[in-house]
Protein backbone atom coordinates (compact mmCIF):
# COMPACT_ATOMS: atom_id res chain seq x y z
CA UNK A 1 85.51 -72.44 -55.82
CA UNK A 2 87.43 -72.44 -58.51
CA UNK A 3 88.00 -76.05 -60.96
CA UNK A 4 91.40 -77.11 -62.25
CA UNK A 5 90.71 -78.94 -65.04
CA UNK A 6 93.55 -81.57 -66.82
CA UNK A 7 94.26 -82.74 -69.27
CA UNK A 8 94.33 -86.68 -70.35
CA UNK A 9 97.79 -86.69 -70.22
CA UNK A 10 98.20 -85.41 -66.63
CA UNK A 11 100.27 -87.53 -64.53
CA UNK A 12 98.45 -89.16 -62.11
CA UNK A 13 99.88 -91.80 -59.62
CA UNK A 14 100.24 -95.36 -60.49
CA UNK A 15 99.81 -98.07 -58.02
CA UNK A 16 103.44 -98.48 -57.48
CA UNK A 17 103.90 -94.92 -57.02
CA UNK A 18 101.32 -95.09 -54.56
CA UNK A 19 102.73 -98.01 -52.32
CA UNK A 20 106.10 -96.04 -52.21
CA UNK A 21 104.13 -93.00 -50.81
CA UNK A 22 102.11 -94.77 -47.82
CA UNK A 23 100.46 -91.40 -46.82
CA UNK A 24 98.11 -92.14 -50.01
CA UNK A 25 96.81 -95.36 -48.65
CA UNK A 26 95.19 -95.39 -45.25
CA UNK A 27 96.78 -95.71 -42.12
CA UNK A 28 93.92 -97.69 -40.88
CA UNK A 29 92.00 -100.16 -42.43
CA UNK A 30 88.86 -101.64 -40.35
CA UNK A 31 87.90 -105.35 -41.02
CA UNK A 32 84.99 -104.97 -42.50
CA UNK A 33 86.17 -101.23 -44.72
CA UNK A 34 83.91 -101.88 -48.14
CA UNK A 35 85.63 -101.80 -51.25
CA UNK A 36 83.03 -103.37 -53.30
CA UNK A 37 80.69 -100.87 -54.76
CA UNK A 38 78.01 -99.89 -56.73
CA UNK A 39 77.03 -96.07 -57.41
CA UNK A 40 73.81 -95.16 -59.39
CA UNK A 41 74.96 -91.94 -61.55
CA UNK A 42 72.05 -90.19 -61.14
CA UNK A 43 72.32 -87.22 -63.66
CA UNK A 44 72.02 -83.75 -62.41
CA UNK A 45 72.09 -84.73 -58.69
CA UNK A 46 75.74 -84.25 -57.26
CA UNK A 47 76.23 -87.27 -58.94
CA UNK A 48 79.51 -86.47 -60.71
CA UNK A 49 81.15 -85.30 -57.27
CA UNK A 50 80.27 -88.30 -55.76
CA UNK A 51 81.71 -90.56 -58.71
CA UNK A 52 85.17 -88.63 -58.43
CA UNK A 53 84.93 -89.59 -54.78
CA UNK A 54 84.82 -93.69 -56.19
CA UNK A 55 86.88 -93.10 -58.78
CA UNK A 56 89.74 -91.76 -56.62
CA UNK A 57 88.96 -94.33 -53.90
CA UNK A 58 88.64 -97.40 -56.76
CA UNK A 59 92.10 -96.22 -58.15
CA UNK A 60 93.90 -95.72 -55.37
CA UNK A 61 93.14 -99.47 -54.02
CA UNK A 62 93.84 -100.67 -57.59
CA UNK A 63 90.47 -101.80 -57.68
CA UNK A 64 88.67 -103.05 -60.82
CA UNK A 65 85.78 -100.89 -62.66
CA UNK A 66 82.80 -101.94 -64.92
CA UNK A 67 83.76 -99.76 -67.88
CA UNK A 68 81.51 -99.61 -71.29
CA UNK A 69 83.03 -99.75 -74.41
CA UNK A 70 85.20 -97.25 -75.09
CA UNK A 71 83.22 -96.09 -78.60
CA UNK A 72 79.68 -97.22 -77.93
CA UNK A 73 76.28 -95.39 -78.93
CA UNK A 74 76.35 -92.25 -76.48
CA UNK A 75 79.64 -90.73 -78.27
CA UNK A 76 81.67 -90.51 -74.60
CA UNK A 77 83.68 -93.16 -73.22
CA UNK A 78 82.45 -93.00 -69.60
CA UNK A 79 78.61 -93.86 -70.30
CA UNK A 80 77.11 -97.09 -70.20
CA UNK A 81 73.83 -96.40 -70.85
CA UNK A 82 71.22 -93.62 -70.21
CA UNK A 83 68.46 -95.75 -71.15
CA UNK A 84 69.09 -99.73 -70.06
CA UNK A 85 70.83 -100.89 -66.83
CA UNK A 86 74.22 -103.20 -67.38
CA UNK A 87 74.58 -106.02 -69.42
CA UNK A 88 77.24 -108.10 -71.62
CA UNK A 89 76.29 -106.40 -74.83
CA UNK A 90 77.07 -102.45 -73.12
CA UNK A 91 80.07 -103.25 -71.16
CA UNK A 92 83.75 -104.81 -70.98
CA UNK A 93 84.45 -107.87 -69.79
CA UNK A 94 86.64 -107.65 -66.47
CA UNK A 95 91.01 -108.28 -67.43
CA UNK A 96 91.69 -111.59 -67.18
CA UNK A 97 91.91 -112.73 -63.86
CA UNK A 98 90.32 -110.13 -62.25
CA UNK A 99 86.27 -109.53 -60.81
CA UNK A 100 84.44 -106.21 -61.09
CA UNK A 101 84.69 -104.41 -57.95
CA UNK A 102 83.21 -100.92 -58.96
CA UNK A 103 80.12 -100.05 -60.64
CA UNK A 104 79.87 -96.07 -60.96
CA UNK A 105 79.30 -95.07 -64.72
CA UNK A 106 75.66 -93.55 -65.76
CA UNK A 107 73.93 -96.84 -66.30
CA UNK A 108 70.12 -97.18 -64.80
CA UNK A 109 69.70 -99.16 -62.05
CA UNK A 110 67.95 -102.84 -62.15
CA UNK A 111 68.99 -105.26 -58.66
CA UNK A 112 68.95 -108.36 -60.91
CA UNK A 113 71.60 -106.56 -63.52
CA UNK A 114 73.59 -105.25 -61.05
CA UNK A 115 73.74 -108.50 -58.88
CA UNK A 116 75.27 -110.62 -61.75
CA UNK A 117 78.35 -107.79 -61.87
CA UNK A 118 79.16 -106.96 -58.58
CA UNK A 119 80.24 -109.14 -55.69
CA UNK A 120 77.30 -110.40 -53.73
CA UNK A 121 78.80 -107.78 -50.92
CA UNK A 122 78.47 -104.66 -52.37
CA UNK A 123 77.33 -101.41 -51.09
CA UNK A 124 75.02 -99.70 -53.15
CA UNK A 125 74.88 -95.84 -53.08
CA UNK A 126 72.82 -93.27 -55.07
CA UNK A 127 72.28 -89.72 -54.86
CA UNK A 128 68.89 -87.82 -55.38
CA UNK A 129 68.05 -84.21 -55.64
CA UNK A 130 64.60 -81.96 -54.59
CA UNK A 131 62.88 -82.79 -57.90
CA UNK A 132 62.09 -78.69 -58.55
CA UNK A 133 65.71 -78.28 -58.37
CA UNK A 134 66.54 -81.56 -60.35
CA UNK A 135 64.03 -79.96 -62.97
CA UNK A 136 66.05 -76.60 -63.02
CA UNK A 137 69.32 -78.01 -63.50
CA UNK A 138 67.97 -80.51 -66.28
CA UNK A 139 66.48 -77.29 -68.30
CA UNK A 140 69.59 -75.17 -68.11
CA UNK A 141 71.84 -78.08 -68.54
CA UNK A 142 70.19 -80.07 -71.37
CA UNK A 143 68.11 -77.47 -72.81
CA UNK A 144 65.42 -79.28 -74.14
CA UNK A 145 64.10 -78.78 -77.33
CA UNK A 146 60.39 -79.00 -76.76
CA UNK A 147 60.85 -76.07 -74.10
CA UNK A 148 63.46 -74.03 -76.78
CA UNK A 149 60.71 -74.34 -79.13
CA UNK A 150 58.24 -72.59 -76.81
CA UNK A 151 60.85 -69.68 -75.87
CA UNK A 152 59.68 -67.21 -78.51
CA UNK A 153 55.70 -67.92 -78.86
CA UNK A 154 55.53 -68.18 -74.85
CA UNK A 155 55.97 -65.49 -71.99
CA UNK A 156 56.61 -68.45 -69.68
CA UNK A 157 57.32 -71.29 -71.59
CA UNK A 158 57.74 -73.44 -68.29
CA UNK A 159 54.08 -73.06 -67.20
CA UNK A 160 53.26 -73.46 -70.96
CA UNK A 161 55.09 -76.87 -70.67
CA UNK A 162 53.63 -78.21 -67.80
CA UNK A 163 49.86 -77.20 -68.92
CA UNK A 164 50.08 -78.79 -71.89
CA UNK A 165 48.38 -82.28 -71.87
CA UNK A 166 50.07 -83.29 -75.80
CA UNK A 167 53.46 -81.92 -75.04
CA UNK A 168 53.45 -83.55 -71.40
CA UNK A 169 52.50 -86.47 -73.01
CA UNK A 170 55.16 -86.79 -75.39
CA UNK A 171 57.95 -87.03 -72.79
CA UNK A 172 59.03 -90.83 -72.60
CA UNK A 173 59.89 -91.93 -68.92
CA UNK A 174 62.87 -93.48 -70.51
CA UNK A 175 63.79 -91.12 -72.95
CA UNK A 176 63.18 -87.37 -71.89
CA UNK A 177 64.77 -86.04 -68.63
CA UNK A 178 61.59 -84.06 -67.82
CA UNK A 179 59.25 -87.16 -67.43
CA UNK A 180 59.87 -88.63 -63.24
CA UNK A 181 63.18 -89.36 -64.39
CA UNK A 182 64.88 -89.64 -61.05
CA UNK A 183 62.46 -92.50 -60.44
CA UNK A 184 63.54 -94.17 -63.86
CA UNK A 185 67.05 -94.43 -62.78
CA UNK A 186 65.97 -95.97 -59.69
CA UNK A 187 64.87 -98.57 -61.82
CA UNK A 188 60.76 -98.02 -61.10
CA UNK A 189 59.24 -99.89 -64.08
CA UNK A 190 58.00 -97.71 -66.72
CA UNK A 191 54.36 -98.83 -66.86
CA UNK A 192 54.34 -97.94 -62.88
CA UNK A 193 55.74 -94.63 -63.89
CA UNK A 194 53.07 -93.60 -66.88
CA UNK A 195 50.32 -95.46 -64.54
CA UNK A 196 50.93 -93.84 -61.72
CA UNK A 197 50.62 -97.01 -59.58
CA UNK A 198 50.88 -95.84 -56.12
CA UNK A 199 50.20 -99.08 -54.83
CA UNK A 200 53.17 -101.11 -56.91
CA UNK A 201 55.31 -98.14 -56.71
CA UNK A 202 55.73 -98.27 -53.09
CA UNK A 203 56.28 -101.95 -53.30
CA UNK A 204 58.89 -101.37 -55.31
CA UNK A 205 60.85 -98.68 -53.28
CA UNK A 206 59.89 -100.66 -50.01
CA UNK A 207 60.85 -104.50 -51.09
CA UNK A 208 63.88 -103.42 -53.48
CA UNK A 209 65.37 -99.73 -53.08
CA UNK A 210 65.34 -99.66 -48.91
CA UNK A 211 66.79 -103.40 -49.23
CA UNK A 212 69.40 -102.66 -51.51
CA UNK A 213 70.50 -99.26 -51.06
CA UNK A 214 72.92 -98.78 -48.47
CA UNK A 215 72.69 -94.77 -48.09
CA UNK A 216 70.92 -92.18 -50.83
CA UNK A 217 73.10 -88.85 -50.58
CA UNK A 218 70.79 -85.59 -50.77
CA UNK A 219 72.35 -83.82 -53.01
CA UNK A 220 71.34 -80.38 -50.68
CA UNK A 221 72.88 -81.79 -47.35
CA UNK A 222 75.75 -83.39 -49.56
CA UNK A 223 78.27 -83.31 -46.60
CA UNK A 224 75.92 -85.05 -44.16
CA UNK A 225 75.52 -87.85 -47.10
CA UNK A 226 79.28 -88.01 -47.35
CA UNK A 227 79.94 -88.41 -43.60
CA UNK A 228 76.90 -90.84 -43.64
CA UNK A 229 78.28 -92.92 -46.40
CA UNK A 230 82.06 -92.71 -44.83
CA UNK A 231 80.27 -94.55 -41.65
CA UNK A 232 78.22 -97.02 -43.97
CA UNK A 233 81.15 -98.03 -45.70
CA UNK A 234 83.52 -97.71 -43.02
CA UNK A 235 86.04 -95.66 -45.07
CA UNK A 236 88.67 -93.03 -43.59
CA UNK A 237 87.86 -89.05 -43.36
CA UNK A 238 90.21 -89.07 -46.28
CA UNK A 239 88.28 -91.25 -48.86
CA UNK A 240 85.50 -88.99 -49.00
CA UNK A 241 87.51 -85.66 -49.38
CA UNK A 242 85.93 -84.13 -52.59
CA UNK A 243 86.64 -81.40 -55.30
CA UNK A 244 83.41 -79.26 -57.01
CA UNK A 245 82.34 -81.27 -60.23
CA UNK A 246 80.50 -79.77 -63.52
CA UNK A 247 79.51 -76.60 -62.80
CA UNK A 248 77.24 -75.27 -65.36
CA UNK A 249 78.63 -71.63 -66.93
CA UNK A 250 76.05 -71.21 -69.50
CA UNK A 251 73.40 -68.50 -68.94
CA UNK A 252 69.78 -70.27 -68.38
CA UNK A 253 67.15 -69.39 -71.31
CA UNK A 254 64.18 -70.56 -68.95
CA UNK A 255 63.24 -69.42 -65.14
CA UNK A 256 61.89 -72.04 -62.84
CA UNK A 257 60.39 -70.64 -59.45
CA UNK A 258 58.26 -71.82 -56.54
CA UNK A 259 55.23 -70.50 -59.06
CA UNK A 260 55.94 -73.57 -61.07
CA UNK A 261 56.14 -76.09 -57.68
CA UNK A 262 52.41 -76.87 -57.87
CA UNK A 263 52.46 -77.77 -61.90
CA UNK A 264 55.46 -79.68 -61.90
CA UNK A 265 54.88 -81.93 -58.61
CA UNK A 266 51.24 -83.41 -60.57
CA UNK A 267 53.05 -84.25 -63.77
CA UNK A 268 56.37 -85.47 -61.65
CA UNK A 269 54.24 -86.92 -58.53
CA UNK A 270 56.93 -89.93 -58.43
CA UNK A 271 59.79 -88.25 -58.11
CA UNK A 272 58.54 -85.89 -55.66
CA UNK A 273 57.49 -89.21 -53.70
CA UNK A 274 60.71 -91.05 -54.42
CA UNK A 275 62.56 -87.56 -52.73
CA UNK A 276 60.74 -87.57 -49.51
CA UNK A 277 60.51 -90.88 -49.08
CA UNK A 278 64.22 -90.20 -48.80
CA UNK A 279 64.72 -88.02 -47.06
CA UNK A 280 62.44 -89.60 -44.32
CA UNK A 281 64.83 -92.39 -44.56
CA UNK A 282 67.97 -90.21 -44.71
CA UNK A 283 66.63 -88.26 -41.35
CA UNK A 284 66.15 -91.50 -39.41
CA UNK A 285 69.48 -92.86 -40.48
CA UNK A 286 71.30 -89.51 -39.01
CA UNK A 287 69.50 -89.87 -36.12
CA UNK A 288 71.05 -93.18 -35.61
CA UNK A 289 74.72 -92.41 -35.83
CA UNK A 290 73.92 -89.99 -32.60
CA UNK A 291 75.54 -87.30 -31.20
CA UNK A 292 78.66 -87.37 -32.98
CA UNK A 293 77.03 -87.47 -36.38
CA UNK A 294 76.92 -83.25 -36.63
CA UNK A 295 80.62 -82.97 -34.92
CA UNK A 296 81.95 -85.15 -37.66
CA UNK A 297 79.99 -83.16 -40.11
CA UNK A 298 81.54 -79.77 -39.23
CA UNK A 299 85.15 -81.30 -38.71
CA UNK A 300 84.65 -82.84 -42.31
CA UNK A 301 83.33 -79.27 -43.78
CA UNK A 302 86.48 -78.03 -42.33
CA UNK A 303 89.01 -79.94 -43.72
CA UNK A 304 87.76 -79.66 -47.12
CA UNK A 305 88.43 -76.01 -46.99
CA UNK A 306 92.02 -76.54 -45.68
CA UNK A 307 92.54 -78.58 -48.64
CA UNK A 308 91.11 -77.14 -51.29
CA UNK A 309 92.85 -73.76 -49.84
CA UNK A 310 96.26 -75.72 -50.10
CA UNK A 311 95.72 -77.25 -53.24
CA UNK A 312 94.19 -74.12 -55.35
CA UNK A 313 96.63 -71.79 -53.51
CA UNK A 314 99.79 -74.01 -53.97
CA UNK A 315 99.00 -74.36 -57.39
CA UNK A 316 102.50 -76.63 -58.88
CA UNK A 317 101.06 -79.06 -55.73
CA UNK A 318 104.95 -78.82 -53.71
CA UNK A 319 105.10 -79.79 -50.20
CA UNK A 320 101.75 -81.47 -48.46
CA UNK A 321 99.15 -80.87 -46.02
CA UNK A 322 99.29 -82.48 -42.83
CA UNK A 323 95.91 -82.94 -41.67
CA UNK A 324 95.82 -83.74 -37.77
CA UNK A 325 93.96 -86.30 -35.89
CA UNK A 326 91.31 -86.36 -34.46
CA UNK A 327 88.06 -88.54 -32.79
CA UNK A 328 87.10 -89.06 -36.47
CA UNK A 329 90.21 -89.65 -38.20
CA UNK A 330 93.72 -90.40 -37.72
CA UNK A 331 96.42 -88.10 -39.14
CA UNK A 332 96.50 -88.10 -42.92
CA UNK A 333 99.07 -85.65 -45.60
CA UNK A 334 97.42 -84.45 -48.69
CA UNK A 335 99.44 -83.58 -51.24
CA UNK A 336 100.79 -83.94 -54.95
CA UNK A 337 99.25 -86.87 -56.70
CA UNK A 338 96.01 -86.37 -53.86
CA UNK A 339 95.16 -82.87 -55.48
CA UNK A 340 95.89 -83.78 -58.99
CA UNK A 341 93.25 -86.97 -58.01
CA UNK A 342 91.04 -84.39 -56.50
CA UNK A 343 90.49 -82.26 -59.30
CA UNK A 344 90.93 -85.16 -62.14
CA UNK A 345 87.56 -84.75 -64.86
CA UNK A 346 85.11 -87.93 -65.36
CA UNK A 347 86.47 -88.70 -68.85
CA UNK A 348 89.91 -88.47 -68.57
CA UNK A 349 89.98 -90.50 -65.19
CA UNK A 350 87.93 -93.53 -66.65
CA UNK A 351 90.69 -93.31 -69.64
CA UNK A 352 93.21 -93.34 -67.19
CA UNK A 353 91.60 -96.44 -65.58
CA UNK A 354 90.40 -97.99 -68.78
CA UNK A 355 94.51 -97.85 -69.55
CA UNK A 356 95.49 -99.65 -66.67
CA UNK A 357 93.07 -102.20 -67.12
CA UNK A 358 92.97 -103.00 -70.92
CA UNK A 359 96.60 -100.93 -71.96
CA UNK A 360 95.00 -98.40 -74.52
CA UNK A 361 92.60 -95.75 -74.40
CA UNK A 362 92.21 -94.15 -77.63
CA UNK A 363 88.89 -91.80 -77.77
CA UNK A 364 89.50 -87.40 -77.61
CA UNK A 365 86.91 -85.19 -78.40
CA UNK A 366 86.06 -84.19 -81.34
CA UNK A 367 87.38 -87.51 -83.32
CA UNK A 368 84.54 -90.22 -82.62
């Protein structure tokens, strides 16, 4: 599937463009649909799909987003932090007379943080990915240097990695990708982390992730998480309608197999707990929704190819996409301003929001 990338400067629909075009909004709204929200950017786990999904859905409603500073420590303009969870010092204060109603920028997760900046009835979402997997994307995406500095004295300088008490060591829960960090950005306390604390570690995911976490999306049964979410949140077929996100074109330098499972799953034990817990959890809420829940799945599936068809194929976006109803959604169009929201990047949406809700939004690339 091919991207469609634009530029800053791309029109995109304002909220009085939307109102005049009623097809954008839905034409359904149940009592208790959820537009209060928090999303835990997890990196490297389908996370940046799912954010284009809030993004889209926040701007749409004119809804109001936690933004950090627009030239803070981590050089880009749509990170809050990769290493603390929100507070006043790494984020803008709401416009005046407004409340936060969307929290979906790569911050870590902490229920107390989050509570004092989003209404008291949010949803909170997250994604997760198998942790082998997780581990291959973080290698080929971030290259680390204490792996590239293995490449030419090591045949495999995976294994080398993960055999190596002093480099193991070395990795920071909070600071290295490699080290459990899925479970970091959950929020597990790093002395439960480097202790390996079974015992408060389940404590934690039992008495504050299951009680605060609305749905976790697998990021390998993505479109069940969607349709899952959709019900959770009561949103419309059409809120969750999604474009392919950061796809990776470099070449990888290092090879991760199922040779490396064993190795990887002692020194990242957590994660691998904090996965299939779950997905445990995931299963049994499927099994809930019932019969209908696969149906849905496949109708959803569907559609996204019609649209994605229409909107790559009819590439100056002329004419729309009526999308019929059915026993999971009523009729919707897609069209214009819905494909250029589709395919919109991370940073030059949250300039595009961080406009409309302060006036300016001065950062590019290159001139930090």
């Amino acid at each position: 599937m091919s991207l469609l990338a634009l530029r800053l400067d791309d029109k995109v629909p304002e909220i009085t463009e939307i109102k005049s075009r009623p097809h954008l909004l839905p034409s359904t709204v149940p009592s208790n649909y959820k537009k209060h929200i928090g999303f835990l950017k997890v990196h490297k786990a389908a996370s940046t799909t799912t954010q284009a999904i809030i993004l889209r859905f926040g701007w749409v409603w004119n809804l109001t987003f936690v933004l950090p500073p627009e030239f803070g420590p981590f050089y880009y303009p749509n990170i809050i932090s990769l290493w603390d969870s929100v507070n006043e010092d790494n984020i803008l204060p709401p416009p005046p007379g407004r409340t936060y109603d969307i929290l979906c920028h790569h911050v870590v997760y902490d229920r107390d943080a989050w509570a004092k900046v989003l209404p008291a009835d949010a949803a909170i979402v997250g994604t997760i990915r198998e942790p082998l997997a997780h581990f291959r994307s973080v290698v080929r995406f971030f290259r680390p240097e204490v792996l590239v500095k293995l490449v030419n004295s090591s045949d495999d300088p995976i294994a080398e990695f993960l055999s190596s008490k002093k480099l193991l060591a070395e990795q920071s829960p909070k600071y290295s990708f490699l080290n459990n960090h899925l479970c970091f950005e959950y929020g597990v306390p790093i002395n439960v982390i480097e202790s390996k604390n079974i015992t408060a570690f389940n404590a934690y995911v039992n008495d504050v992730l299951d009680k605060e976490f609305s749905v976790v999306i697998l990021a390998e049964r993505f479109n069940e998480g969607l349709v899952l979410m959709r019900r959770m949140l009561n949103w419309n077929l059409k809120d969750i309608l999604y474009a392919l996100k950061m796809r990776n074109p470099q070449k990888p330098i290092f090879t991760v197999t199922e040779y490396h499972r064993e190795m990887h799953r002692q020194y990242a034990s957590l994660d691998y707990l904090l996965y299939e817990h779950f997905v445990n959890r995931f299963n049994r809420q499927i099994e809930l929704e019932g019969e209908s829940f696969q149906p849905e799945v496949e109708h959803f599936t569907k559609t996204l190819q019609d649209v994605e068809t229409f909107c790559h194929v009819n590439r100056h976006y002329t004419g729309y996409l009526t999308v019929a109803a059915s026993e999971f959604n009523a009729e919707f169009r897609v069209d214009t301003f819905d494909c250029r929201l589709l395919h919109l990047q991370e940073i030059s949406f949250t300039q595009k929001i961080r406009v409309r809700q302060y006036g300016s939004a001065l950062w590019r690339y290159g001139h930090h």
